[in-house]
PDB file of N, CA and C in Angstrom:
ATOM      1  N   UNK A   1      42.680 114.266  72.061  1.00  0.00           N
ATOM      2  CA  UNK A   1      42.647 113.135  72.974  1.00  0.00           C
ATOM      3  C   UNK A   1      43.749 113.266  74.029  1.00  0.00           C
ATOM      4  N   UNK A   2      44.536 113.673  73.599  1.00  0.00           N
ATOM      5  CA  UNK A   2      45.931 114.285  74.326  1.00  0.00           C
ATOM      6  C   UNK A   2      45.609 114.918  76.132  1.00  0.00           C
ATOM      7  N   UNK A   3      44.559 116.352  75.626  1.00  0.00           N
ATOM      8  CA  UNK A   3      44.217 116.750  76.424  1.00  0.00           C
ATOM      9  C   UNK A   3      43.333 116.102  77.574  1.00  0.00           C
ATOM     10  N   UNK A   4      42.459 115.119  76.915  1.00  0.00           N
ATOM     11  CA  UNK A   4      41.142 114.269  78.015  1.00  0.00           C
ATOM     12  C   UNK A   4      42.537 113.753  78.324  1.00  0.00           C
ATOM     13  N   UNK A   5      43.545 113.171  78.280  1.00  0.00           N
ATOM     14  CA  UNK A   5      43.767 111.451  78.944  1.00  0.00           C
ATOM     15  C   UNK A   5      44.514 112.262  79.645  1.00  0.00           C
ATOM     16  N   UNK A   6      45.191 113.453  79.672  1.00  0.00           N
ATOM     17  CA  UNK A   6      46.191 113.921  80.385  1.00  0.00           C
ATOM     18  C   UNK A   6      45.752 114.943  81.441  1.00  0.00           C
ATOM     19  N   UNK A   7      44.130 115.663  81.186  1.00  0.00           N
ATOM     20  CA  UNK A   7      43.876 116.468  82.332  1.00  0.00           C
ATOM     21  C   UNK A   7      44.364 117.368  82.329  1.00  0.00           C
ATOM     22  N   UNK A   8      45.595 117.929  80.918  1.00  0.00           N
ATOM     23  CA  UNK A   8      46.370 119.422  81.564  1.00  0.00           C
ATOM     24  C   UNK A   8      45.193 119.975  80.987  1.00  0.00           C
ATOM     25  N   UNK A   9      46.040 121.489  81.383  1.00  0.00           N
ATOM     26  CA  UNK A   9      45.281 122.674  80.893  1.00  0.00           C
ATOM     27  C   UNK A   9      45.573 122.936  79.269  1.00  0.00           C
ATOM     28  N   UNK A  10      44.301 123.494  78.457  1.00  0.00           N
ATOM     29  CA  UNK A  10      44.857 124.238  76.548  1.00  0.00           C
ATOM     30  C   UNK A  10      46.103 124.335  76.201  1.00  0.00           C
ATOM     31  N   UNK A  11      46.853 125.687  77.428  1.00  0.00           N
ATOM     32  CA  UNK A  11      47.915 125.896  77.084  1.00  0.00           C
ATOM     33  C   UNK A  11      48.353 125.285  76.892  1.00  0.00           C
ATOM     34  N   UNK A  12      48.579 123.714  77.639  1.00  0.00           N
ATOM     35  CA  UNK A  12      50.033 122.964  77.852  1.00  0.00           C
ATOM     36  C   UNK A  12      49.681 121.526  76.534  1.00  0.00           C
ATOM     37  N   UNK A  13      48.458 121.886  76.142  1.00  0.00           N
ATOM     38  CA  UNK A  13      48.786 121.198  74.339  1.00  0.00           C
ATOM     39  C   UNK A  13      50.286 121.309  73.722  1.00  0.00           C
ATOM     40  N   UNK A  14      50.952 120.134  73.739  1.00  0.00           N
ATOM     41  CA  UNK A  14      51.832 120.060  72.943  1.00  0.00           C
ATOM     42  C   UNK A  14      52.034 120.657  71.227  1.00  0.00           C
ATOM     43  N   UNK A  15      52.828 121.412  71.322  1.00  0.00           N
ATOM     44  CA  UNK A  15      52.901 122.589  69.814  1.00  0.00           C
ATOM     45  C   UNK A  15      52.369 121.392  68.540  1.00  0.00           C
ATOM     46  N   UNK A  16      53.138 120.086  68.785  1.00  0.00           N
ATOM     47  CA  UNK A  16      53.145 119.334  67.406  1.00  0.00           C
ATOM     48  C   UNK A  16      51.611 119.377  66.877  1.00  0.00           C
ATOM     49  N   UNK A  17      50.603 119.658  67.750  1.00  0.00           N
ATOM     50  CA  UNK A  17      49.259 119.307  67.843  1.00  0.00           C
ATOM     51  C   UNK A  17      48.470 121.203  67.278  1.00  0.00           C
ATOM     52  N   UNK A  18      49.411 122.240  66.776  1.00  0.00           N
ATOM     53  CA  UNK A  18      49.112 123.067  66.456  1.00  0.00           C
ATOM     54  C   UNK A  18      48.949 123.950  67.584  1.00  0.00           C
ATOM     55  N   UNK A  19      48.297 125.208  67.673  1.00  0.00           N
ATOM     56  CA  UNK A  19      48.082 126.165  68.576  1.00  0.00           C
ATOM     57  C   UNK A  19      47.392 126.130  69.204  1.00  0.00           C
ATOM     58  N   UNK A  20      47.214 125.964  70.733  1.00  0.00           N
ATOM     59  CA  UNK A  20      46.317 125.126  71.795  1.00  0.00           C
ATOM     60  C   UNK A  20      44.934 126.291  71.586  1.00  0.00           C
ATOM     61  N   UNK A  21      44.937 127.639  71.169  1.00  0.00           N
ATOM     62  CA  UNK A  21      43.515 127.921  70.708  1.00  0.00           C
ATOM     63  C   UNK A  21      42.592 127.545  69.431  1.00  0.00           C
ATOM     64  N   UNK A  22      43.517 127.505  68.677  1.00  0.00           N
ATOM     65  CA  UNK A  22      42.774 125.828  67.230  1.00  0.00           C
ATOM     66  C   UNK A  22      42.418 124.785  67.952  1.00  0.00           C
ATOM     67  N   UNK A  23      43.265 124.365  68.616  1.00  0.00           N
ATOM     68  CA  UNK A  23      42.996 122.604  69.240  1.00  0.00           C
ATOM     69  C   UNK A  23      41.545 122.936  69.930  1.00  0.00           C
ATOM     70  N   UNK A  24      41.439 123.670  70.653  1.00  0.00           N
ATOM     71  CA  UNK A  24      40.189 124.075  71.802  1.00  0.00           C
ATOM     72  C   UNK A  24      39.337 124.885  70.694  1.00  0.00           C
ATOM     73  N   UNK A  25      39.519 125.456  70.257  1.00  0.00           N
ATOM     74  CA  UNK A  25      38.011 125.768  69.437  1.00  0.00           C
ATOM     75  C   UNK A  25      37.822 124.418  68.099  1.00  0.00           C
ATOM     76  N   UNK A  26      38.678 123.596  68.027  1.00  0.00           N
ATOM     77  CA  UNK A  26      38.612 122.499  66.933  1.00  0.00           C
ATOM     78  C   UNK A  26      37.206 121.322  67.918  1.00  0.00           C
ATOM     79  N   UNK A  27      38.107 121.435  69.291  1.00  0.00           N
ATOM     80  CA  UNK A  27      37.065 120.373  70.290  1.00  0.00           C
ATOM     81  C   UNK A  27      36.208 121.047  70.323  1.00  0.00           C
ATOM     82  N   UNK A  28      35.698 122.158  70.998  1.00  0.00           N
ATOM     83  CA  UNK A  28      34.380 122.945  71.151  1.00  0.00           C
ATOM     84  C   UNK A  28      33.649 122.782  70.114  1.00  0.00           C
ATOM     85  N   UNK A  29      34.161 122.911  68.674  1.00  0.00           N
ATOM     86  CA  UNK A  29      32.759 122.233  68.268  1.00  0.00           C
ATOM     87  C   UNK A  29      32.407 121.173  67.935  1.00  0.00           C
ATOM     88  N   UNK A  30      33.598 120.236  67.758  1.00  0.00           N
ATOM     89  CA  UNK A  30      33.279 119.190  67.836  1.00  0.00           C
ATOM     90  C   UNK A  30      32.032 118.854  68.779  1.00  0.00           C
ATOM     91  N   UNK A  31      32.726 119.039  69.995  1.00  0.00           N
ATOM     92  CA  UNK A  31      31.637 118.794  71.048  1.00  0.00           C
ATOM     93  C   UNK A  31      30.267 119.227  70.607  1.00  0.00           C
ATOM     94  N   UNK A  32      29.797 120.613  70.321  1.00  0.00           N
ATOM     95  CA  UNK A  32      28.827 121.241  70.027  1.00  0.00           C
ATOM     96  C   UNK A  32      27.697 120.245  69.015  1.00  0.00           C
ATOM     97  N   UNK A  33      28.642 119.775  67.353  1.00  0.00           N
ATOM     98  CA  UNK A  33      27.901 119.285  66.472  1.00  0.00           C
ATOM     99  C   UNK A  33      27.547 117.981  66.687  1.00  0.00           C
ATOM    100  N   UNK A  34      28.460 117.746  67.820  1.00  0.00           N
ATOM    101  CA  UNK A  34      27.615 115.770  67.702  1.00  0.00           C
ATOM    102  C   UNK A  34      28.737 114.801  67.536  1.00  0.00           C
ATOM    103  N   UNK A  35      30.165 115.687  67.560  1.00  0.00           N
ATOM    104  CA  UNK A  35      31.565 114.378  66.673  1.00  0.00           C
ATOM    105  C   UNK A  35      31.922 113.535  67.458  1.00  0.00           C
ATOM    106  N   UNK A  36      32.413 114.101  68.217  1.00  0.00           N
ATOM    107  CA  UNK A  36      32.748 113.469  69.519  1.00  0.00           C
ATOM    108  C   UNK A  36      31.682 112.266  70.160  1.00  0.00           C
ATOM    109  N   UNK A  37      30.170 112.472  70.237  1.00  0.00           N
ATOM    110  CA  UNK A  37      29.038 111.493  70.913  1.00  0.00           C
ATOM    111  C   UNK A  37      29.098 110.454  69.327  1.00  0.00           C
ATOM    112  N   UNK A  38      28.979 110.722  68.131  1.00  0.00           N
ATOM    113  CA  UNK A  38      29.121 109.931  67.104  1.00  0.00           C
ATOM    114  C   UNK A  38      30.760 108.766  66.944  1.00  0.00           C
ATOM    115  N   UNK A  39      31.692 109.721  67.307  1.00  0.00           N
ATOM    116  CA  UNK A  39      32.921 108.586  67.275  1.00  0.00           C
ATOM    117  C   UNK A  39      32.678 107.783  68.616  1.00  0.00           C
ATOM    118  N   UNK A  40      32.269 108.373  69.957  1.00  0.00           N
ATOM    119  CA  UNK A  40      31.456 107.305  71.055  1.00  0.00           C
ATOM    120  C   UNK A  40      31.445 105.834  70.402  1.00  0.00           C
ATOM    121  N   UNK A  41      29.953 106.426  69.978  1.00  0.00           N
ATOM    122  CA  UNK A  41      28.888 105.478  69.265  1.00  0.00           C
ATOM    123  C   UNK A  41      29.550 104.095  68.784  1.00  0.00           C
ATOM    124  N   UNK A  42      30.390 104.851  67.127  1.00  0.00           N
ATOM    125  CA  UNK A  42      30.756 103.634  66.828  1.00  0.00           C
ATOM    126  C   UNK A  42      31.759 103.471  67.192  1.00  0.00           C
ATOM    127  N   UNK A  43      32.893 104.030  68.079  1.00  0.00           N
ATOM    128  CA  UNK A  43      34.315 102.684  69.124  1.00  0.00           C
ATOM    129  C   UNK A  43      33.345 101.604  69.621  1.00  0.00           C
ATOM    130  N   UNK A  44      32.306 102.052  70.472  1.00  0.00           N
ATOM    131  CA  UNK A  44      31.328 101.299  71.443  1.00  0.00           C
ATOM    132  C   UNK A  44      30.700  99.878  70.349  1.00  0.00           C
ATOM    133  N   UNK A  45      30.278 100.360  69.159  1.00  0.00           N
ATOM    134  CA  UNK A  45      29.455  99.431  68.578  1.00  0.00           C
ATOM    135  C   UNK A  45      30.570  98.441  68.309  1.00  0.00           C
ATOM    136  N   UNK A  46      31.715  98.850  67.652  1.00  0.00           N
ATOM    137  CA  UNK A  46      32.742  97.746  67.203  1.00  0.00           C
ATOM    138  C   UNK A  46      32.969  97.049  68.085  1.00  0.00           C
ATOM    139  N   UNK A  47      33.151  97.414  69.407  1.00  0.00           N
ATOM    140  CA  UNK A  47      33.641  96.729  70.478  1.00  0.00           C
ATOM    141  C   UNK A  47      32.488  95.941  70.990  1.00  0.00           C
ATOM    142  N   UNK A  48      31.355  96.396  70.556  1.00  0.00           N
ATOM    143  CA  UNK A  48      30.681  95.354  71.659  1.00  0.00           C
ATOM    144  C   UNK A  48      30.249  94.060  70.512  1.00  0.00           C
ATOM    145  N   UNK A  49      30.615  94.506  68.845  1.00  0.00           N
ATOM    146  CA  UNK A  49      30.300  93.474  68.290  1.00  0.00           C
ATOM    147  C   UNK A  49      31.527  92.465  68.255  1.00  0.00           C
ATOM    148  N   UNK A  50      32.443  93.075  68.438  1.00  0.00           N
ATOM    149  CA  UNK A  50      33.542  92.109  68.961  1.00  0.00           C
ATOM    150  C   UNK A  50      33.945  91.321  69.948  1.00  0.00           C
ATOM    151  N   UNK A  51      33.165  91.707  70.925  1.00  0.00           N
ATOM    152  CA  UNK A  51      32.826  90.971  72.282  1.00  0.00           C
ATOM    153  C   UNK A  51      33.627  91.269  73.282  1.00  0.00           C
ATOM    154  N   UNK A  52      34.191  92.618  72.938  1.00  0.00           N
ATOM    155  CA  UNK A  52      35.405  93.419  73.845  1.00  0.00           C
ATOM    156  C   UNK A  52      34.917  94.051  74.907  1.00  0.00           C
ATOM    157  N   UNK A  53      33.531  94.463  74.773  1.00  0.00           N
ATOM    158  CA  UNK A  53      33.078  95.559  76.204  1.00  0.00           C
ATOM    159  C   UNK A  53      32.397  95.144  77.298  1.00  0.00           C
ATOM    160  N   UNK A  54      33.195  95.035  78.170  1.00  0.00           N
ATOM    161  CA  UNK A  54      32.350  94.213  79.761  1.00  0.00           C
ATOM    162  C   UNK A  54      31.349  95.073  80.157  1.00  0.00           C
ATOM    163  N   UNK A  55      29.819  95.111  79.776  1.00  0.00           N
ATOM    164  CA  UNK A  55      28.952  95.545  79.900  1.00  0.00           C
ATOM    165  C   UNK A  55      28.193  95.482  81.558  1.00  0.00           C
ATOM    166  N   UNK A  56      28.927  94.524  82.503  1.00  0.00           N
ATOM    167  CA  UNK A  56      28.767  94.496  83.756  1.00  0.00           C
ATOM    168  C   UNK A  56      29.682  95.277  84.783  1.00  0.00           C
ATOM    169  N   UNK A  57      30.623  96.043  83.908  1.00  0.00           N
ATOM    170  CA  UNK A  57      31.233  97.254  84.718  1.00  0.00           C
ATOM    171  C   UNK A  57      30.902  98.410  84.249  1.00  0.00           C
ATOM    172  N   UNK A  58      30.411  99.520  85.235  1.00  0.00           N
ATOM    173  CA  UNK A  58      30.022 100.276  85.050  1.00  0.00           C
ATOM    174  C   UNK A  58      31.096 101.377  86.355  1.00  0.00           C
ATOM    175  N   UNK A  59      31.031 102.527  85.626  1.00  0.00           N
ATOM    176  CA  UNK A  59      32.300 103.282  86.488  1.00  0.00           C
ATOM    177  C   UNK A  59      31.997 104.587  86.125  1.00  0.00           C
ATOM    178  N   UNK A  60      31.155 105.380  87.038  1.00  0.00           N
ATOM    179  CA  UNK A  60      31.178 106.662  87.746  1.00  0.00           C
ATOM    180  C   UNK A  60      32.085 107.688  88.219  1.00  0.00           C
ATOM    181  N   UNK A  61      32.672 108.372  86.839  1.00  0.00           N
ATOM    182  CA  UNK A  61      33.811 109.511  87.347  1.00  0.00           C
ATOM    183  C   UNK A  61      33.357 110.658  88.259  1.00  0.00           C
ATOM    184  N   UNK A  62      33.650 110.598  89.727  1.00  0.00           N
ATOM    185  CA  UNK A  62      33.016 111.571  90.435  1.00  0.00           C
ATOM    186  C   UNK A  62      33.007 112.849  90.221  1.00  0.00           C
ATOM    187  N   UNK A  63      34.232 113.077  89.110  1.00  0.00           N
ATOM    188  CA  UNK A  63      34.492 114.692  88.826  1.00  0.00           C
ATOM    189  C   UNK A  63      33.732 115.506  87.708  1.00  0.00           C
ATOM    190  N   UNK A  64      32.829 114.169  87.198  1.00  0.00           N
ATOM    191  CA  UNK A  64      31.202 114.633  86.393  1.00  0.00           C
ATOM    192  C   UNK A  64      29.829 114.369  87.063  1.00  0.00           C
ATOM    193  N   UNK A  65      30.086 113.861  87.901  1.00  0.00           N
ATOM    194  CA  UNK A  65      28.577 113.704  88.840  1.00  0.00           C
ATOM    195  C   UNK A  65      28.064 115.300  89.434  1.00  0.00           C
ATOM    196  N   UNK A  66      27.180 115.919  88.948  1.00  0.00           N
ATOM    197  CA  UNK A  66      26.917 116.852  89.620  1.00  0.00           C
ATOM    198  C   UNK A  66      26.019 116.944  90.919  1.00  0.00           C
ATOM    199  N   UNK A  67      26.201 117.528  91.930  1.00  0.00           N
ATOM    200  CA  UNK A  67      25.802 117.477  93.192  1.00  0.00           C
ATOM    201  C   UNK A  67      24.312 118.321  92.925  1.00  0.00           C
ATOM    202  N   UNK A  68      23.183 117.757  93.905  1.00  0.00           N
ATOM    203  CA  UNK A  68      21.751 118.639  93.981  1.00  0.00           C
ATOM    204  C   UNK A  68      22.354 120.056  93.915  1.00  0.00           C
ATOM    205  N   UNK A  69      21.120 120.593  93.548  1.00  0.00           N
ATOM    206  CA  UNK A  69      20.929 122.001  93.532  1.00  0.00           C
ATOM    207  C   UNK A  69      21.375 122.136  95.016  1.00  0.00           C
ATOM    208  N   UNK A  70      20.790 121.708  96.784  1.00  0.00           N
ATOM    209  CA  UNK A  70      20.501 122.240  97.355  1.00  0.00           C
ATOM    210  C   UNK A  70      22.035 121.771  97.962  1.00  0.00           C
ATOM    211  N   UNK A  71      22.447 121.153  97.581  1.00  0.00           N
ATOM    212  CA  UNK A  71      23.879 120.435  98.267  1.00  0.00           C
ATOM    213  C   UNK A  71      24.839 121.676  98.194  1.00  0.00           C
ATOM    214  N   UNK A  72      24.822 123.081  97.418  1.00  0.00           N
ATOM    215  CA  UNK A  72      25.269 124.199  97.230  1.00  0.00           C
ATOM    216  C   UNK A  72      25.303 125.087  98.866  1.00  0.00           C
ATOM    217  N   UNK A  73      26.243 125.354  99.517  1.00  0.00           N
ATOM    218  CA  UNK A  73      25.895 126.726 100.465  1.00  0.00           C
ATOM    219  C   UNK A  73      24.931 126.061 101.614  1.00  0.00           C
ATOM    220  N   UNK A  74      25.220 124.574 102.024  1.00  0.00           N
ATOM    221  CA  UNK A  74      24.485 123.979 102.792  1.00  0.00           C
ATOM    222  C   UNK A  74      25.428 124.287 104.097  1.00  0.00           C
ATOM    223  N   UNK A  75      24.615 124.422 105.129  1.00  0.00           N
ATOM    224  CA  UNK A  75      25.243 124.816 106.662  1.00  0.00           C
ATOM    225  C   UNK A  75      25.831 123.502 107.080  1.00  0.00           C
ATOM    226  N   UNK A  76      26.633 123.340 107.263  1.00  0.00           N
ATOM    227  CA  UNK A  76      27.879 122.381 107.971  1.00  0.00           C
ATOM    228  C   UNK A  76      27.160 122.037 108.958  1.00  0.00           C
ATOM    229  N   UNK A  77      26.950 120.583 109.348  1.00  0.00           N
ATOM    230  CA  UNK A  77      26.382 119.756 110.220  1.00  0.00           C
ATOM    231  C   UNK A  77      25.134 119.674 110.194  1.00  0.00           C
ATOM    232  N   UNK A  78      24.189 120.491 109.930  1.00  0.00           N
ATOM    233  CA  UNK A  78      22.728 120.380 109.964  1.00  0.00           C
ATOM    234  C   UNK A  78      22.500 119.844 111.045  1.00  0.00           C
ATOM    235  N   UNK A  79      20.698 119.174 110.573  1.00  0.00           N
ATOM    236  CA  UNK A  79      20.170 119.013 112.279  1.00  0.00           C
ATOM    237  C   UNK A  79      20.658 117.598 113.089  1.00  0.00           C
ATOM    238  N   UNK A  80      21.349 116.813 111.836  1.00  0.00           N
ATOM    239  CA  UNK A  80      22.203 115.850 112.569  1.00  0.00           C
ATOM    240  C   UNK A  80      23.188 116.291 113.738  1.00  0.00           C
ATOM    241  N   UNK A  81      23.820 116.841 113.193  1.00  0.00           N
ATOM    242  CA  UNK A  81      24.989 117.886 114.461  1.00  0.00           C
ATOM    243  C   UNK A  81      24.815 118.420 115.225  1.00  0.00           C
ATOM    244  N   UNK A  82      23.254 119.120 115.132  1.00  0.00           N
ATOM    245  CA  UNK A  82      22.692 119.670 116.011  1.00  0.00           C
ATOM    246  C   UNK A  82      22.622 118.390 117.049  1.00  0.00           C
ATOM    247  N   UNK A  83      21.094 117.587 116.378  1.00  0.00           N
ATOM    248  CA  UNK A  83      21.011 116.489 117.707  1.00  0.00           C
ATOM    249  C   UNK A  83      22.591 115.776 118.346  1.00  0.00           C
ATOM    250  N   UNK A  84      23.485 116.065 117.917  1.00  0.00           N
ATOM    251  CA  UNK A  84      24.791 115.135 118.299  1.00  0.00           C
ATOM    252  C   UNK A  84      25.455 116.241 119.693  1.00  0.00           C
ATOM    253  N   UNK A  85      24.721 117.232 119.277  1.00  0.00           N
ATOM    254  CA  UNK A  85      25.244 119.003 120.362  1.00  0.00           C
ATOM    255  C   UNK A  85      24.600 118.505 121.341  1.00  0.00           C
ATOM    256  N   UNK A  86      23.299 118.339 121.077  1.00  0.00           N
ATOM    257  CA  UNK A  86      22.359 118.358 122.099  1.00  0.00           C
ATOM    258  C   UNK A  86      22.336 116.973 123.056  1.00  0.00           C
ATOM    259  N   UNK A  87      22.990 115.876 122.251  1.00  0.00           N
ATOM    260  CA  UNK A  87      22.587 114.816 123.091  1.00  0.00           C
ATOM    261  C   UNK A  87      24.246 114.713 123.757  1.00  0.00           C
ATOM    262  N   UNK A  88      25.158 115.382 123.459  1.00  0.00           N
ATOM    263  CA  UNK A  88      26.630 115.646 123.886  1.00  0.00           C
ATOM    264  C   UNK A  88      25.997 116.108 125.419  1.00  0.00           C
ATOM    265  N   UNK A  89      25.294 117.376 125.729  1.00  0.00           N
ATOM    266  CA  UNK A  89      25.508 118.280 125.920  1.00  0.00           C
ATOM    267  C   UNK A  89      24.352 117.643 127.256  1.00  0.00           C
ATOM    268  N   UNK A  90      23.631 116.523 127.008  1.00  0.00           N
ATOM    269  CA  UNK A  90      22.710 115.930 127.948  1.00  0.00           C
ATOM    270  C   UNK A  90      23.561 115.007 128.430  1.00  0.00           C
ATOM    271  N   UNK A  91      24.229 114.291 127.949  1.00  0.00           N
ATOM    272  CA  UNK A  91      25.459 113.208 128.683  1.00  0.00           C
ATOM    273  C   UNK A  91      26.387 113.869 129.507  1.00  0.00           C
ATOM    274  N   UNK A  92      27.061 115.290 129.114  1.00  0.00           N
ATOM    275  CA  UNK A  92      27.721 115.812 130.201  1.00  0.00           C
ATOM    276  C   UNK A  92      27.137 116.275 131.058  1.00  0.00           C
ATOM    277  N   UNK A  93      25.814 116.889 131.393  1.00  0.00           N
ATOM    278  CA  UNK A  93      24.919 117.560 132.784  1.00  0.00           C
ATOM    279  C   UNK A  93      24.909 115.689 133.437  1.00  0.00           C
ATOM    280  N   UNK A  94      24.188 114.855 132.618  1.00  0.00           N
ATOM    281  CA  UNK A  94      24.322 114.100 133.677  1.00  0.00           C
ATOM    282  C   UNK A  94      25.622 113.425 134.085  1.00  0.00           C
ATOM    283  N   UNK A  95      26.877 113.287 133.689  1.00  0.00           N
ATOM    284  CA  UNK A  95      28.394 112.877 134.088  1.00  0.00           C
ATOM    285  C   UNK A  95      28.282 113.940 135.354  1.00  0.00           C
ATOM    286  N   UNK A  96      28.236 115.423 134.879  1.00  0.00           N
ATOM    287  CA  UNK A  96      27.956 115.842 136.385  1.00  0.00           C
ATOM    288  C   UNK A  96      26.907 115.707 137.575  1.00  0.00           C
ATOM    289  N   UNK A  97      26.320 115.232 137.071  1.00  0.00           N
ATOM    290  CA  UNK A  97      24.904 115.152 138.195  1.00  0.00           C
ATOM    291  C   UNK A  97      24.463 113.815 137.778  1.00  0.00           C
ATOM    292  N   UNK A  98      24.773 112.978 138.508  1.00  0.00           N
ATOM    293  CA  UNK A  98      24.217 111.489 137.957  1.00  0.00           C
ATOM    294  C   UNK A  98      23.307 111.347 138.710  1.00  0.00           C
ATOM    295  N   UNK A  99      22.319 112.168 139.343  1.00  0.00           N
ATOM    296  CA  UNK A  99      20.768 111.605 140.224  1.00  0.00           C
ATOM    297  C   UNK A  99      20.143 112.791 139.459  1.00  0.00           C
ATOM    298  N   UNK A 100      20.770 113.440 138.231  1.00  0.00           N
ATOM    299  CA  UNK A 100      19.719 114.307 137.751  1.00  0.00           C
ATOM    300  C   UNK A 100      18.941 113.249 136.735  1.00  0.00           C
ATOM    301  N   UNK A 101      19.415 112.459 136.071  1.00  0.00           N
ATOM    302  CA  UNK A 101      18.775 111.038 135.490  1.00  0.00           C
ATOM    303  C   UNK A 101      19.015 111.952 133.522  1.00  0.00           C
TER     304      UNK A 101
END
């Protein structure tokens, strides 16, 4: 838990907590068998039978939201930027030529 709330890296597992490659293969499978989504479960159930969990907030960590497939290696500005070139680029001919319309 050390590691989620704090964001460091394995290495920097504090020793008292054993050898940060035990700790990380201890979570990995946790993660793997289900321990971790099962202790979820029941914090969540106690709490909501206790009347502790504000079920009308909901909160989206952006640093797990994964982006579309196509949002990958996408060209900077697209055809928005384009039309913004093009309609730039029609406002300055006419600033110079204002009877070109």
């Amino acid at each position: 838990m050390w590691k989620i709330r704090t964001g460091a890296d394995w290495r920097d597992v504090p020793e008292r907590y054993g050898p940060w490659q035990t700790v990380y293969q201890r979570f990995r499978r946790w993660s793997a068998d289900g321990t971790w989504d099962r202790l979820w479960e029941h914090v969540q159930a106690h709490g909501d039978a206790a009347g502790v969990v504000d079920w009308s907030a909901v909160c989206v960590d952006s640093t797990i939201v994964r982006a579309h497939q196509h949002a990958a290696g996408a060209r900077k500005g697209g055809r928005r930027a384009a039309r913004m070139r093009a309609n730039a680029a029609r406002a300055a001919r006419r600033w110079a030529d204002p009877g070109a319309g």
